[in-house]
PDB file of N, CA and C in Angstrom:
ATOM      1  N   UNK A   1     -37.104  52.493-151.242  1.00  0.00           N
ATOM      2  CA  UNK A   1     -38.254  52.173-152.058  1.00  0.00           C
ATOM      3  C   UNK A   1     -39.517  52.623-151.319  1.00  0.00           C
ATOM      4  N   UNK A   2     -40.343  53.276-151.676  1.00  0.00           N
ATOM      5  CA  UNK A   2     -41.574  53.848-150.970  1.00  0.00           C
ATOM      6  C   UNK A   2     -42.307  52.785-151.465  1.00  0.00           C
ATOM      7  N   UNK A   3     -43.416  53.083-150.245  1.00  0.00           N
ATOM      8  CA  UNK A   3     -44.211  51.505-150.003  1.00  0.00           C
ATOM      9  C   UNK A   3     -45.535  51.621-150.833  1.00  0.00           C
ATOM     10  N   UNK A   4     -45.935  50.563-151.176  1.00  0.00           N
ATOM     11  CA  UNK A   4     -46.725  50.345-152.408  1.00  0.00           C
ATOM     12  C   UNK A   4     -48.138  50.484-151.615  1.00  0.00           C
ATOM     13  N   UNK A   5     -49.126  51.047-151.845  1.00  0.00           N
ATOM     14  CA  UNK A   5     -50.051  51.289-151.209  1.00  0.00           C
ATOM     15  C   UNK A   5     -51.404  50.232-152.502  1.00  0.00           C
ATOM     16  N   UNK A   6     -51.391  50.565-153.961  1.00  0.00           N
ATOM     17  CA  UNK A   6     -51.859  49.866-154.024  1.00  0.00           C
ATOM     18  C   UNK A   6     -51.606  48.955-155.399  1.00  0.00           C
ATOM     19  N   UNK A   7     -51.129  48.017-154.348  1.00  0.00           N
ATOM     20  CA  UNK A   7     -50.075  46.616-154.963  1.00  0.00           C
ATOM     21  C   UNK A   7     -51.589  45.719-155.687  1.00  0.00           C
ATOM     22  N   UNK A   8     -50.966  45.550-156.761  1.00  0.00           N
ATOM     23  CA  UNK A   8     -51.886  44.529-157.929  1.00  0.00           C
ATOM     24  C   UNK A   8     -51.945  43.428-156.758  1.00  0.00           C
ATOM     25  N   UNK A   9     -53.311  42.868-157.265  1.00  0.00           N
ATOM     26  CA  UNK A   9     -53.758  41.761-156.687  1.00  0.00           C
ATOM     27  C   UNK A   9     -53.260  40.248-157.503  1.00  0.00           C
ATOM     28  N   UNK A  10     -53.113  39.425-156.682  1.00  0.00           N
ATOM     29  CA  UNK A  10     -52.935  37.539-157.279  1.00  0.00           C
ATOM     30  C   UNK A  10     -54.012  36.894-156.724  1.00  0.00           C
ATOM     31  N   UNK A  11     -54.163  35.778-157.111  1.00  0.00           N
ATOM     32  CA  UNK A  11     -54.881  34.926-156.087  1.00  0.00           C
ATOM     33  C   UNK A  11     -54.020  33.778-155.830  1.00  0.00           C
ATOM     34  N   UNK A  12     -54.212  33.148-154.992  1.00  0.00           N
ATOM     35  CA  UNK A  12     -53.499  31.986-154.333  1.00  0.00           C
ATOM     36  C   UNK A  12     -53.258  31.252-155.328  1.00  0.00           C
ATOM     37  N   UNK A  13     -53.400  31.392-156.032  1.00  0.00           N
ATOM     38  CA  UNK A  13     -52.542  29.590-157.276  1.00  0.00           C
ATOM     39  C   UNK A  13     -51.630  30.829-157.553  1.00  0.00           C
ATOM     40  N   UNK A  14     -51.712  31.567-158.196  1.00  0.00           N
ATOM     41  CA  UNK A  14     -50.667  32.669-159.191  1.00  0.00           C
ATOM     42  C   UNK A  14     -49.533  32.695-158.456  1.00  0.00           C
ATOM     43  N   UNK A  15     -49.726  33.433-156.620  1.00  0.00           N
ATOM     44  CA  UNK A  15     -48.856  33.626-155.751  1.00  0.00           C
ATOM     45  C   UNK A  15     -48.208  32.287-155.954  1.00  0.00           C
ATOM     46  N   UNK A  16     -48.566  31.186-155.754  1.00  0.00           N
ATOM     47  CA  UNK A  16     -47.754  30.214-155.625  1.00  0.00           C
ATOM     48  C   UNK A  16     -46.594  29.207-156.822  1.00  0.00           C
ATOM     49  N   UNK A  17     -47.498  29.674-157.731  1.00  0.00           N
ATOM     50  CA  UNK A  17     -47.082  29.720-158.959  1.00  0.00           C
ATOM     51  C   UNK A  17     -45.833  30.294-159.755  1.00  0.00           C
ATOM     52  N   UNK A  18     -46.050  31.550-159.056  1.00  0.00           N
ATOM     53  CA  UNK A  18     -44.697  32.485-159.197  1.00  0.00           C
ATOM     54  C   UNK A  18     -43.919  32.643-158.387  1.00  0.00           C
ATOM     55  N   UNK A  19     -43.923  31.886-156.907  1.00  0.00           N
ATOM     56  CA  UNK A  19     -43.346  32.261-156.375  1.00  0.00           C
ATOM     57  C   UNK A  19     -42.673  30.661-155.901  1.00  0.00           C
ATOM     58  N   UNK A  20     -43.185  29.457-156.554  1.00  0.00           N
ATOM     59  CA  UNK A  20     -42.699  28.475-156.692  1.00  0.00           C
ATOM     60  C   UNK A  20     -42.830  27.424-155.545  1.00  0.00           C
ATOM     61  N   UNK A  21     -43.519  27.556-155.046  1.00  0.00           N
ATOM     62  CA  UNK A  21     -43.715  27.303-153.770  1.00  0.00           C
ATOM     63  C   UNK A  21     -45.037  26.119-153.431  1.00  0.00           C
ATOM     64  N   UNK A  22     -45.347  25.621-152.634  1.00  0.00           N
ATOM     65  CA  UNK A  22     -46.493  24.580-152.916  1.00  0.00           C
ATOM     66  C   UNK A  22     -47.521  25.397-152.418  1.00  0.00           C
ATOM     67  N   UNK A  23     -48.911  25.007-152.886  1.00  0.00           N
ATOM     68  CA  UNK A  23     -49.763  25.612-152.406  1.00  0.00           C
ATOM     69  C   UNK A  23     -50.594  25.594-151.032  1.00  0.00           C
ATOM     70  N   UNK A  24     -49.859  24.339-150.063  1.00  0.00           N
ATOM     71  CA  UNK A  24     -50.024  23.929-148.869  1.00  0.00           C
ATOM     72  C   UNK A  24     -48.995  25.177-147.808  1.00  0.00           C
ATOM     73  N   UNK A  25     -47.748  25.349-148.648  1.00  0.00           N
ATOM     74  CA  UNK A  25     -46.876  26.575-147.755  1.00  0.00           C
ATOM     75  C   UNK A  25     -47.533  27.364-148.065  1.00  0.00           C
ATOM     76  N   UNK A  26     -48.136  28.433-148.796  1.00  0.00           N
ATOM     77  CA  UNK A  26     -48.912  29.261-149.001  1.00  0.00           C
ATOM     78  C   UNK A  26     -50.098  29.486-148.341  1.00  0.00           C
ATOM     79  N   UNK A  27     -50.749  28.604-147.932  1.00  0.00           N
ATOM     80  CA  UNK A  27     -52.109  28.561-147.390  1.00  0.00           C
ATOM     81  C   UNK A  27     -51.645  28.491-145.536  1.00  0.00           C
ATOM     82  N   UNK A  28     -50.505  28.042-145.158  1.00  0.00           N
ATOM     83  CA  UNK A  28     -49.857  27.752-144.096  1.00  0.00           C
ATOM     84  C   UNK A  28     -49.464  29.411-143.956  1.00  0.00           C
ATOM     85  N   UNK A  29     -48.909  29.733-144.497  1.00  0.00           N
ATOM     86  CA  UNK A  29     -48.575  31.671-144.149  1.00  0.00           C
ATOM     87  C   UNK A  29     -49.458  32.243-144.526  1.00  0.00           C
ATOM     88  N   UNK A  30     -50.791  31.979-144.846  1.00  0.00           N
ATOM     89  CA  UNK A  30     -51.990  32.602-144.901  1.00  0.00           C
ATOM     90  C   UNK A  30     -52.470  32.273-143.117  1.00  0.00           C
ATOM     91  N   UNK A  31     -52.986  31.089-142.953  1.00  0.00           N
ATOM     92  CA  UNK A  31     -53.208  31.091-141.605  1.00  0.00           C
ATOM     93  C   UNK A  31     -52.141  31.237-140.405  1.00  0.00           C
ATOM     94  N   UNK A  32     -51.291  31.414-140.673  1.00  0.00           N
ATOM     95  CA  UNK A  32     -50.471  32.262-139.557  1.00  0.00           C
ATOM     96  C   UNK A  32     -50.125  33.662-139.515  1.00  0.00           C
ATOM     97  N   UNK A  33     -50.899  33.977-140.713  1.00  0.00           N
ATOM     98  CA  UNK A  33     -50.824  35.966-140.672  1.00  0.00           C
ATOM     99  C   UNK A  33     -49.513  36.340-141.084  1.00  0.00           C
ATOM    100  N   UNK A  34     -49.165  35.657-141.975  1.00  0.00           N
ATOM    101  CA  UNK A  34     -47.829  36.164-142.443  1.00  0.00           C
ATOM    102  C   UNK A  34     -47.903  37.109-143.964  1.00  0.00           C
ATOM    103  N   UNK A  35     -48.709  36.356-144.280  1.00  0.00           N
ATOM    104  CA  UNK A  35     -49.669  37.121-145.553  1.00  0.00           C
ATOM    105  C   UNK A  35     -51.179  37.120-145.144  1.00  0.00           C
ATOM    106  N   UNK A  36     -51.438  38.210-146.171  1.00  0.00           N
ATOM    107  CA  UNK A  36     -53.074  38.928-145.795  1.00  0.00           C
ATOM    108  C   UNK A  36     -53.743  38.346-146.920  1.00  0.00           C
ATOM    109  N   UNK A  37     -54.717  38.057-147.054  1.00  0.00           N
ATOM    110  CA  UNK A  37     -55.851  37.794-148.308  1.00  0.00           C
ATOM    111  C   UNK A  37     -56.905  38.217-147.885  1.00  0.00           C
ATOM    112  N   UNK A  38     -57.639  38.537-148.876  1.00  0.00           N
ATOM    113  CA  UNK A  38     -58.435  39.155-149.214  1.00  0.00           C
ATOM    114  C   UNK A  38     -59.525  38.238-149.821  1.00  0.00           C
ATOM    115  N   UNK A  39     -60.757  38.025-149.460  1.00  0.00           N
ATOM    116  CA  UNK A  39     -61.676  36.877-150.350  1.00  0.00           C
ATOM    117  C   UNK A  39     -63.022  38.490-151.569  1.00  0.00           C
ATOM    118  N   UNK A  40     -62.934  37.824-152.849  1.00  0.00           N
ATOM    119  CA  UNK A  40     -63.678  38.203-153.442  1.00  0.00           C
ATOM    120  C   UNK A  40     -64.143  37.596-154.401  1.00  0.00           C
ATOM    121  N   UNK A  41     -65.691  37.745-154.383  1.00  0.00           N
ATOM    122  CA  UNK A  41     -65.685  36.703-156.075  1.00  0.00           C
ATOM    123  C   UNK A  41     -65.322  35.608-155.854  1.00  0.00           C
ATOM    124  N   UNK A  42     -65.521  34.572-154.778  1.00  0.00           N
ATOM    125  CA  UNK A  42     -65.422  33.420-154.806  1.00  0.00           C
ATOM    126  C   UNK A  42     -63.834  33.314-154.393  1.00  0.00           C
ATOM    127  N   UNK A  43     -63.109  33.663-154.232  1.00  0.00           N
ATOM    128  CA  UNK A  43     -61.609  33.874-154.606  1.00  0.00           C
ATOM    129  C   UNK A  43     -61.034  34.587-153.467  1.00  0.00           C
ATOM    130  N   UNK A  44     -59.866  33.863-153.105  1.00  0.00           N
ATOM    131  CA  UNK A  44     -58.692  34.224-152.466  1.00  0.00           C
ATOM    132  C   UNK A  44     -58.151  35.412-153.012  1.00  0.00           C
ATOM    133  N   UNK A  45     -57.603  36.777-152.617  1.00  0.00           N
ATOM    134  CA  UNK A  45     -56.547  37.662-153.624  1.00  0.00           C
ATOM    135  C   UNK A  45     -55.807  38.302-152.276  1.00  0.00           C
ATOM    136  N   UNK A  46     -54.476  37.834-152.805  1.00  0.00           N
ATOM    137  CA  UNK A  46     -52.983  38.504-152.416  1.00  0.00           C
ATOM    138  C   UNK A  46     -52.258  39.574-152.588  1.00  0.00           C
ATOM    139  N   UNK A  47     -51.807  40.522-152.278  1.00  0.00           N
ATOM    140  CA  UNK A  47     -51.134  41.399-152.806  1.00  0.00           C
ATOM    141  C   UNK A  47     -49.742  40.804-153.120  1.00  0.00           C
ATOM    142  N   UNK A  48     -49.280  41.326-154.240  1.00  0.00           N
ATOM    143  CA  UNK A  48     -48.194  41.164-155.375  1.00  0.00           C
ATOM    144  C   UNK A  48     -46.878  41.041-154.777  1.00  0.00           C
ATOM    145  N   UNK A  49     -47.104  42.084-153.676  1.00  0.00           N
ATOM    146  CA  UNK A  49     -45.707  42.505-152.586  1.00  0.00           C
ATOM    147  C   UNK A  49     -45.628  40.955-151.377  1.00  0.00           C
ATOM    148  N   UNK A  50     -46.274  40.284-151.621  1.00  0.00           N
ATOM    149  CA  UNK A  50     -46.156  39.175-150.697  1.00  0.00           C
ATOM    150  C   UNK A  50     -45.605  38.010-151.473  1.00  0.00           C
ATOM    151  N   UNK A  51     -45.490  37.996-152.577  1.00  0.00           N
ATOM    152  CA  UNK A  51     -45.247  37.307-153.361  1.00  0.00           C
ATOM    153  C   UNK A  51     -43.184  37.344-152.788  1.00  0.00           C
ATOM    154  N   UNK A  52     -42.847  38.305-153.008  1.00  0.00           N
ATOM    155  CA  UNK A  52     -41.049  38.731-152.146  1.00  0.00           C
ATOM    156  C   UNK A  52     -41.306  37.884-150.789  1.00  0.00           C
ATOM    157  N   UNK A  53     -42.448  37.710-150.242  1.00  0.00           N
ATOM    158  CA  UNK A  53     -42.291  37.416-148.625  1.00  0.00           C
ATOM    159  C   UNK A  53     -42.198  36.071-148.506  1.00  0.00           C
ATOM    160  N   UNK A  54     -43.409  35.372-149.796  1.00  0.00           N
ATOM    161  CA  UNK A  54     -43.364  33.782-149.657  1.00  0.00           C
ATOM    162  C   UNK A  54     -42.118  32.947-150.103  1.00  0.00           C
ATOM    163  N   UNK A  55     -41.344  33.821-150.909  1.00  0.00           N
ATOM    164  CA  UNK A  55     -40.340  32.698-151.412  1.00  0.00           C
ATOM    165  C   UNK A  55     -39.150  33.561-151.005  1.00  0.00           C
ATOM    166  N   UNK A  56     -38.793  34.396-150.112  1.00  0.00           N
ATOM    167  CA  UNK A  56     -37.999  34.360-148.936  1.00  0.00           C
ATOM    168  C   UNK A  56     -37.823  33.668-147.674  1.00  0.00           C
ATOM    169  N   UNK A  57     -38.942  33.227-147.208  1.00  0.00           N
ATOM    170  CA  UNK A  57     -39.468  32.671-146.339  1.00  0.00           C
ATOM    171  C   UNK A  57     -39.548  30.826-146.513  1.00  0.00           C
ATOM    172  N   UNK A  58     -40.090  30.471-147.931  1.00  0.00           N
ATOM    173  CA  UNK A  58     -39.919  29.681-148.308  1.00  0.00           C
ATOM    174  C   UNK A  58     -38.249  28.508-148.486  1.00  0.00           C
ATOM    175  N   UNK A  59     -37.563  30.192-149.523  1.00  0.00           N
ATOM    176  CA  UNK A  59     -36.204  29.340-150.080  1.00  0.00           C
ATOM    177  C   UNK A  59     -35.086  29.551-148.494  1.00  0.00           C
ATOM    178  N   UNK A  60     -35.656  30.408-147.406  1.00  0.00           N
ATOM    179  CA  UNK A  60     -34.626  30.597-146.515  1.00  0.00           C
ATOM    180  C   UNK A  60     -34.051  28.922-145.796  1.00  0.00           C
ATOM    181  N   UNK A  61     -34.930  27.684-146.009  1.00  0.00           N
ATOM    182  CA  UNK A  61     -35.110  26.854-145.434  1.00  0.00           C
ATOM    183  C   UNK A  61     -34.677  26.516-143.871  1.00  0.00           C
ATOM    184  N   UNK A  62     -35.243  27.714-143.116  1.00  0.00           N
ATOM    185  CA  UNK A  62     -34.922  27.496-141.664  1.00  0.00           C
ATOM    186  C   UNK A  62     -36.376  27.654-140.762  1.00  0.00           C
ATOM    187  N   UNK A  63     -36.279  26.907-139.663  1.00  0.00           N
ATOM    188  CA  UNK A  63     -37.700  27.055-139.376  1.00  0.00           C
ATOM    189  C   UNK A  63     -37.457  28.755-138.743  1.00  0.00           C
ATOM    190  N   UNK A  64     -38.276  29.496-138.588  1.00  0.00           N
ATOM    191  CA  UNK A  64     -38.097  31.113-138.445  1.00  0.00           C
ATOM    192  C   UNK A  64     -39.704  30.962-137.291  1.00  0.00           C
ATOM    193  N   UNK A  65     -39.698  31.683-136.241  1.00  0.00           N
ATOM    194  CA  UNK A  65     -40.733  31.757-135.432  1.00  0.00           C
ATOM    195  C   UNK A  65     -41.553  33.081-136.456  1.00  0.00           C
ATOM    196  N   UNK A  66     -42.622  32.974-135.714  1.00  0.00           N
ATOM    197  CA  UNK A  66     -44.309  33.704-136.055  1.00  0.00           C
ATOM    198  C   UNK A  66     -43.377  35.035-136.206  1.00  0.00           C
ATOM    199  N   UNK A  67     -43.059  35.560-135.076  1.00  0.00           N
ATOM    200  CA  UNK A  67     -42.620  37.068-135.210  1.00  0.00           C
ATOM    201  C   UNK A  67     -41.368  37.238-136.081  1.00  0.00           C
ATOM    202  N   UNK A  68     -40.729  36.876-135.984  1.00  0.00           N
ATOM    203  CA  UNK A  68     -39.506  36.919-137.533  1.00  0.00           C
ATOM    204  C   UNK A  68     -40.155  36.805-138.935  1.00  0.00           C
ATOM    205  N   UNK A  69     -40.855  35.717-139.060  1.00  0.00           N
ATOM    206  CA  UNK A  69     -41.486  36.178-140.249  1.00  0.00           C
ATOM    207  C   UNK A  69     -42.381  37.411-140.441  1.00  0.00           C
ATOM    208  N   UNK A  70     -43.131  37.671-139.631  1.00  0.00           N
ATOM    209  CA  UNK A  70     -43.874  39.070-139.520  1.00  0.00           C
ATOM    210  C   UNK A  70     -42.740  40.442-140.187  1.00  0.00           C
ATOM    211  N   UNK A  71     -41.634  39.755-139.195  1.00  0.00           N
ATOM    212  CA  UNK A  71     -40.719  41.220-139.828  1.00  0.00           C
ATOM    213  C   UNK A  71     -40.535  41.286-141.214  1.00  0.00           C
ATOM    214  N   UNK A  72     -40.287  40.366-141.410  1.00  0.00           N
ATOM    215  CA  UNK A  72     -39.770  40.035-142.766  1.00  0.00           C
ATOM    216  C   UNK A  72     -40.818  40.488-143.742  1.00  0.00           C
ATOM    217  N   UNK A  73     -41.760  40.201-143.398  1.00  0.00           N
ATOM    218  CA  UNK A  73     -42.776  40.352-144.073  1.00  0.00           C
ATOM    219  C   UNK A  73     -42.712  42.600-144.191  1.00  0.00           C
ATOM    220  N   UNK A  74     -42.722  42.894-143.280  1.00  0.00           N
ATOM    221  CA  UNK A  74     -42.600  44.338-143.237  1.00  0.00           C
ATOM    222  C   UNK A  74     -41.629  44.745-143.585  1.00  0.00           C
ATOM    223  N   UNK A  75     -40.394  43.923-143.463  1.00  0.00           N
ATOM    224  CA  UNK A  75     -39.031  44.461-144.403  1.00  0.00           C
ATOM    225  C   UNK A  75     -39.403  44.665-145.317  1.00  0.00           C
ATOM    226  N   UNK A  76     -39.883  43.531-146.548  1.00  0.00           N
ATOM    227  CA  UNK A  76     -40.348  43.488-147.799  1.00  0.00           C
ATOM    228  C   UNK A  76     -40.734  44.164-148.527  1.00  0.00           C
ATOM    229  N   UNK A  77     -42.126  44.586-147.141  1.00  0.00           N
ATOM    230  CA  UNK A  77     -43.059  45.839-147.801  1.00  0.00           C
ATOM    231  C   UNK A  77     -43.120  47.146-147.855  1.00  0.00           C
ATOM    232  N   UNK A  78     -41.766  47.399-146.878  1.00  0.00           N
ATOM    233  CA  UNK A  78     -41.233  48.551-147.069  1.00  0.00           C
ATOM    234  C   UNK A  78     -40.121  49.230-147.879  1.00  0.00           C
TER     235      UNK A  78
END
């Protein structure tokens, strides 16, 4: 799959929304750099491709260190 350069934007409720997840885990892999946001317009925005990262990460239910999720996160997006 060639990598998405430019992936539709969400904002933080949507991501979490769709990806089922609470919006406290979401904001938690925001400040650990697991996902990137973007602030505009008042507003949080996510790329679409992170949306695969949060509820992998999420449904894996294991605690996973900083750098494993990072990968994961680049598995995803590649």
């Amino acid at each position: 799959m060639a990598k998405t350069t430019n992936s539709p934007m969400l904002t933080r409720r949507e991501v979490a929304e769709i990806a089922d997840v609470a919006l406290s885990a979401l904001d938690k892999a925001i400040e650990q750099g697991v996902v990137t946001v973007q602030r505009r317009l008042n507003a949080s925005w996510l790329r679409s491709d992170d949306v695969g990262v949060v509820v992998l990460l999420q449904k894996a239910g294991l605690p996973l260190p900083l750098k494993v999720k990072r990968q994961v996160r680049r598995w995803v997006r590649d």
